[in-house]
Protein backbone atom coordinates (compact mmCIF):
# COMPACT_ATOMS: atom_id res chain seq x y z
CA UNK A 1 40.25 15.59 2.51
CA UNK A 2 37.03 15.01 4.31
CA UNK A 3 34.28 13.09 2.95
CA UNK A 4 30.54 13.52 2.64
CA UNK A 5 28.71 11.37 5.18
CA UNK A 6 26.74 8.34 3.46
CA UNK A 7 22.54 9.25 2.97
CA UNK A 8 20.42 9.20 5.84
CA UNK A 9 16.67 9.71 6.92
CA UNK A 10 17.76 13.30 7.52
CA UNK A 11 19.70 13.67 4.17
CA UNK A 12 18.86 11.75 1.49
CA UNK A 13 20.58 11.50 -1.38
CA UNK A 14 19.38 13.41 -4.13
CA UNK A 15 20.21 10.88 -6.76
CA UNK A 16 17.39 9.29 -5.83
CA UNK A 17 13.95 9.33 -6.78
CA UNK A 18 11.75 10.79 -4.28
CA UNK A 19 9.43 8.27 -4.65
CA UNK A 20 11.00 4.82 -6.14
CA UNK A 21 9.10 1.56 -6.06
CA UNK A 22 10.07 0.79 -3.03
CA UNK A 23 8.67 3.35 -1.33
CA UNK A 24 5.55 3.63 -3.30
CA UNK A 25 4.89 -0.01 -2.13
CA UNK A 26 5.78 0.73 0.91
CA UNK A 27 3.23 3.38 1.06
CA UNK A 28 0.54 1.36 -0.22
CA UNK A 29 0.66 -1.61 2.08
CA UNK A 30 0.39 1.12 4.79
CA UNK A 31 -2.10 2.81 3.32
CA UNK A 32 -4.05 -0.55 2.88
CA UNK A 33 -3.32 -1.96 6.49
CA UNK A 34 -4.39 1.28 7.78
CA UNK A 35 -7.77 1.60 5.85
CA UNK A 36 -8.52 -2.34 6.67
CA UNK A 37 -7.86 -1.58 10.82
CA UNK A 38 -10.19 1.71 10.34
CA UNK A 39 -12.74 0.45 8.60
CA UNK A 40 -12.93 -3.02 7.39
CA UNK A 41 -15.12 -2.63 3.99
CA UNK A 42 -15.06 -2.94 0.46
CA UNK A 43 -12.71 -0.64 -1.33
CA UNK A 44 -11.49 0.68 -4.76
CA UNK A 45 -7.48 1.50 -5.36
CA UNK A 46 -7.95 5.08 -6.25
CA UNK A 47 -8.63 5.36 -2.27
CA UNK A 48 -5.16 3.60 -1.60
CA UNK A 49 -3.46 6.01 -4.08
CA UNK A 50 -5.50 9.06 -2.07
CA UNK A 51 -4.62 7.95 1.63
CA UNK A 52 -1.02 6.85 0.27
CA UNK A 53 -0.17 10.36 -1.63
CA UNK A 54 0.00 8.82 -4.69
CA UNK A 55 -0.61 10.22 -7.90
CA UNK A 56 -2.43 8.25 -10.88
CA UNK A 57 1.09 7.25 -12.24
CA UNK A 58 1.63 4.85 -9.53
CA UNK A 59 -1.82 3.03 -10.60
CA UNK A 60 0.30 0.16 -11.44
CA UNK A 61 2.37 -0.49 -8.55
CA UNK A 62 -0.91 -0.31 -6.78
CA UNK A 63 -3.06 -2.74 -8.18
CA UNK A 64 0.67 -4.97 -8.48
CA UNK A 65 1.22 -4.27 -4.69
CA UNK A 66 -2.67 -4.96 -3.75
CA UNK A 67 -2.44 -8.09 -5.84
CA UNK A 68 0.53 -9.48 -3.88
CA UNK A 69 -2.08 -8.60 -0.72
CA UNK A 70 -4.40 -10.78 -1.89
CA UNK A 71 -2.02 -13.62 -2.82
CA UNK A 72 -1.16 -13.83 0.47
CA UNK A 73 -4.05 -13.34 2.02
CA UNK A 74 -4.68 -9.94 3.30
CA UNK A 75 -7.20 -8.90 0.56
CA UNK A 76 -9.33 -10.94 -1.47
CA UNK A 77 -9.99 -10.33 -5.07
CA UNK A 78 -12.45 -10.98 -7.99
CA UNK A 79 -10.52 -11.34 -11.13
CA UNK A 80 -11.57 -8.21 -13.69
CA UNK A 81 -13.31 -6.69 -10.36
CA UNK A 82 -12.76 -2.44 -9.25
CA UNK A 83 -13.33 -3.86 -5.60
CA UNK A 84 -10.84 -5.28 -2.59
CA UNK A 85 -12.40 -7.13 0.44
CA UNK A 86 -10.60 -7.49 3.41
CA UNK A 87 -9.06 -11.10 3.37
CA UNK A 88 -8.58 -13.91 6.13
CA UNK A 89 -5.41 -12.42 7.41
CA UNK A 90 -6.87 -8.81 7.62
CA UNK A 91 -9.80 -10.01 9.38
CA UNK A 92 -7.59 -12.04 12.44
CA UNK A 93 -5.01 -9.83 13.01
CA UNK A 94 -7.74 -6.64 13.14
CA UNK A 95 -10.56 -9.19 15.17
CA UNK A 96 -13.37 -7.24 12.94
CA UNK A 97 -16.02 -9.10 10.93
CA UNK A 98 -16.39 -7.91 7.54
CA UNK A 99 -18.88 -5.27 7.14
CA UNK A 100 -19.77 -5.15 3.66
């Protein structure tokens, strides 16, 4: 008796999800790093969801995900605010001056 070989990139296992949490984070701290590198300006999270190919049900993960960017200092944040700044961290590792 031979036995299936274990999930890979090539084959995953369709138990899963397609897109779980992990992933969708995943996606959105790409998604982030990459628009901060491109063009370091103010932005809104429904342009994370857009360059991540997210739909509006991942809203949440988003603005969780782009919260734990700001904590640690990649994004910076007003409190009850629709806008993300790029953040000490973003601005080093990029070597861009904030342009907004």
């Amino acid at each position: 008796m031979s036995e299936a070989p274990p999930p890979s990139v090539d084959s995953p296992s369709t138990d899963a999800d397609p897109v779980d949490e992990g992933t969708t984070r995943d996606r959105v701290w790409d998604a982030t790093l990459t628009l901060l590198a491109d063009r370091p300006l103010p932005f809104q999270a429904w342009r994370i969801r857009k360059r991540a190919g997210l739909d509006d049900s991942h809203d949440r993960t988003i603005r969780r995900t782009l919260s734990v960017m700001a904590e640690v200092g990649w994004l910076t944040h007003e409190p009850g605010s629709k806008w993300w700044y790029p953040g000490e961290k973003a601005k080093q590792r990029f070597e861009v001056e904030f342009l907004g």
